[in-house]
C-alpha atoms as a PDB file:
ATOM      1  CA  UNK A   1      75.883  44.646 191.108  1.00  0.00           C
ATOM      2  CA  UNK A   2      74.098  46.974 193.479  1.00  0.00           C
ATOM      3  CA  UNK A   3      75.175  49.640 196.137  1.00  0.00           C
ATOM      4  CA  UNK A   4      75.369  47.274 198.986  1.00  0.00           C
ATOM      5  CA  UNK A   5      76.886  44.064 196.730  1.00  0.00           C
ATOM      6  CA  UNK A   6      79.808  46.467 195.993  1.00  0.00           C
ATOM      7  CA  UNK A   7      80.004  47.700 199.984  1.00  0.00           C
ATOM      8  CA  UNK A   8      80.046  43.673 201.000  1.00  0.00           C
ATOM      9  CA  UNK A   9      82.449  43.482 198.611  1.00  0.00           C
ATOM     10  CA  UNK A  10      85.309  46.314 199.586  1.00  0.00           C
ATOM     11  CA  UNK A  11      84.409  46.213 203.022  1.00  0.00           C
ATOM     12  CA  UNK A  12      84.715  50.318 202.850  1.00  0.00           C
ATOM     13  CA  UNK A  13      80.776  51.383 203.478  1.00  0.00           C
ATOM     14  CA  UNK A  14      79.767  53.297 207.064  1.00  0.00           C
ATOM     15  CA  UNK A  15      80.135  52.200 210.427  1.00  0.00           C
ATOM     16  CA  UNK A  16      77.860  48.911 209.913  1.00  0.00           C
ATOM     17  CA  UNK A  17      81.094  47.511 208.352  1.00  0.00           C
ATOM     18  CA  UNK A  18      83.910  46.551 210.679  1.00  0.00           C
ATOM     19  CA  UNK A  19      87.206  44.698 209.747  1.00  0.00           C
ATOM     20  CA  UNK A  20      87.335  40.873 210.551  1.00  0.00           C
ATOM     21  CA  UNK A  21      88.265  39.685 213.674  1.00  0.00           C
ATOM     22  CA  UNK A  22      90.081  36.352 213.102  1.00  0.00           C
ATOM     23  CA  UNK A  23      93.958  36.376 213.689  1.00  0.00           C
ATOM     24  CA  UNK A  24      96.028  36.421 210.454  1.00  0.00           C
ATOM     25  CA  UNK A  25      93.360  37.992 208.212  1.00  0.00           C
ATOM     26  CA  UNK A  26      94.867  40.041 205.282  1.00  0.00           C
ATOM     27  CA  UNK A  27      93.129  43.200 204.661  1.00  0.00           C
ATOM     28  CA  UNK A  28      94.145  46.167 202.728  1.00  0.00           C
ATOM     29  CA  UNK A  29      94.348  49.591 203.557  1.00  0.00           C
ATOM     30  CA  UNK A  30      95.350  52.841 200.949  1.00  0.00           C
ATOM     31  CA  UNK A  31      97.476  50.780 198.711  1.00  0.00           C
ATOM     32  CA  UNK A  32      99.261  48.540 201.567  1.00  0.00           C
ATOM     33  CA  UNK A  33      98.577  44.930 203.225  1.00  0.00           C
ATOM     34  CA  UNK A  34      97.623  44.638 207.185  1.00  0.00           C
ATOM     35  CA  UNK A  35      97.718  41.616 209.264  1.00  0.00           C
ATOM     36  CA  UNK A  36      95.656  40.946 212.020  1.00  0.00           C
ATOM     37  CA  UNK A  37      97.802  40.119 215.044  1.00  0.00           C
ATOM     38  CA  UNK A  38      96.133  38.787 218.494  1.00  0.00           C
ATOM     39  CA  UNK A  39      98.470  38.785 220.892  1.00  0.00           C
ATOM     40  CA  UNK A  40      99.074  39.291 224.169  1.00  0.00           C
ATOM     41  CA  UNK A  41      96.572  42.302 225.291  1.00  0.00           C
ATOM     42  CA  UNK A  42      94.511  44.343 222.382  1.00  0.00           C
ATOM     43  CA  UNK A  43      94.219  42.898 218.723  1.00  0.00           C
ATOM     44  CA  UNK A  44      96.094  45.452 216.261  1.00  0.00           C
ATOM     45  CA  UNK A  45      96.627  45.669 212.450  1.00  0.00           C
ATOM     46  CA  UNK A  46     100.121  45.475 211.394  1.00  0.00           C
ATOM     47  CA  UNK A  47     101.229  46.488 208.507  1.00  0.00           C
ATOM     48  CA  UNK A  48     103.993  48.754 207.374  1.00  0.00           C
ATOM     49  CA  UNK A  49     103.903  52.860 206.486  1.00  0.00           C
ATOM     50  CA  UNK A  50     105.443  53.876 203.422  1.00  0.00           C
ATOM     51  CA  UNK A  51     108.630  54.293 204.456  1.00  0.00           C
ATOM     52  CA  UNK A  52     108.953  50.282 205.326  1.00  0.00           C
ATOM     53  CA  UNK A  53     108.507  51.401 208.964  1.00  0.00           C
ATOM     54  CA  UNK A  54     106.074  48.558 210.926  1.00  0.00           C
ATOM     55  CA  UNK A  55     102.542  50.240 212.003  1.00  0.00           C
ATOM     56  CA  UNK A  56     100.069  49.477 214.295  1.00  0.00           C
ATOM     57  CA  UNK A  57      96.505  50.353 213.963  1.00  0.00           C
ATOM     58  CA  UNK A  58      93.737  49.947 215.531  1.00  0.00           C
ATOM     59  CA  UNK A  59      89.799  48.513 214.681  1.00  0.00           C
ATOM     60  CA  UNK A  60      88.773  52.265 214.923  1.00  0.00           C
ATOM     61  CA  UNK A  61      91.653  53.650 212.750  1.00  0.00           C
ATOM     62  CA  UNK A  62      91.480  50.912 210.114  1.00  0.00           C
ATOM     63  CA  UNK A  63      87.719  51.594 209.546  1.00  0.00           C
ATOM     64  CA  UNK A  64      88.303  55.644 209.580  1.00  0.00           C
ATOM     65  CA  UNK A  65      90.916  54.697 207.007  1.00  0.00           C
ATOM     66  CA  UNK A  66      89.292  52.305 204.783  1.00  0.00           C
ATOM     67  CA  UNK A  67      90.185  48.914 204.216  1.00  0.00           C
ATOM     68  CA  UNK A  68      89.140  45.933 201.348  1.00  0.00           C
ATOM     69  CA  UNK A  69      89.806  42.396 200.891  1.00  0.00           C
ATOM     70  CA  UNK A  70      91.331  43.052 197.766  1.00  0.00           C
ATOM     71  CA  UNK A  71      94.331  45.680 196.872  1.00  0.00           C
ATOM     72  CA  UNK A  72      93.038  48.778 195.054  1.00  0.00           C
ATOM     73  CA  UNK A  73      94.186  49.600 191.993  1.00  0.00           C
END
């Protein structure tokens, strides 16, 4: 597998790589699930911080973040 097969893959390379856009997607983010709720105004990533808290992020903080299909290890 090459550089960019791997990128596709964990959906963690530069800016050309932005989460998905369609409502209910699962991604992952440091070691914790985010769902992709579009509701009434802007789309946000919920998920919850490590204190079982819910959190809200954004497109822009998700990518600064990082973010996968898959659950790290």
């Amino acid at each position: 597998m090459n550089e960019s097969d791997t990128s596709a893959t964990t959906g963690t390379s530069g800016s050309d790589r932005t989460p998905p856009t369609t409502p209910c997607t699962v991604v992952w983010s440091q070691g914790r699930p985010y769902v992709l709720e579009n509701g009434a105004g802007r789309p946000r990533w919920m998920g919850m911080d490590r204190h079982g808290r819910p959190q809200a992020l954004t497109r822009d903080e998700l990518c600064r973040r990082g973010w996968s299909y898959r659950r790290g290890r």
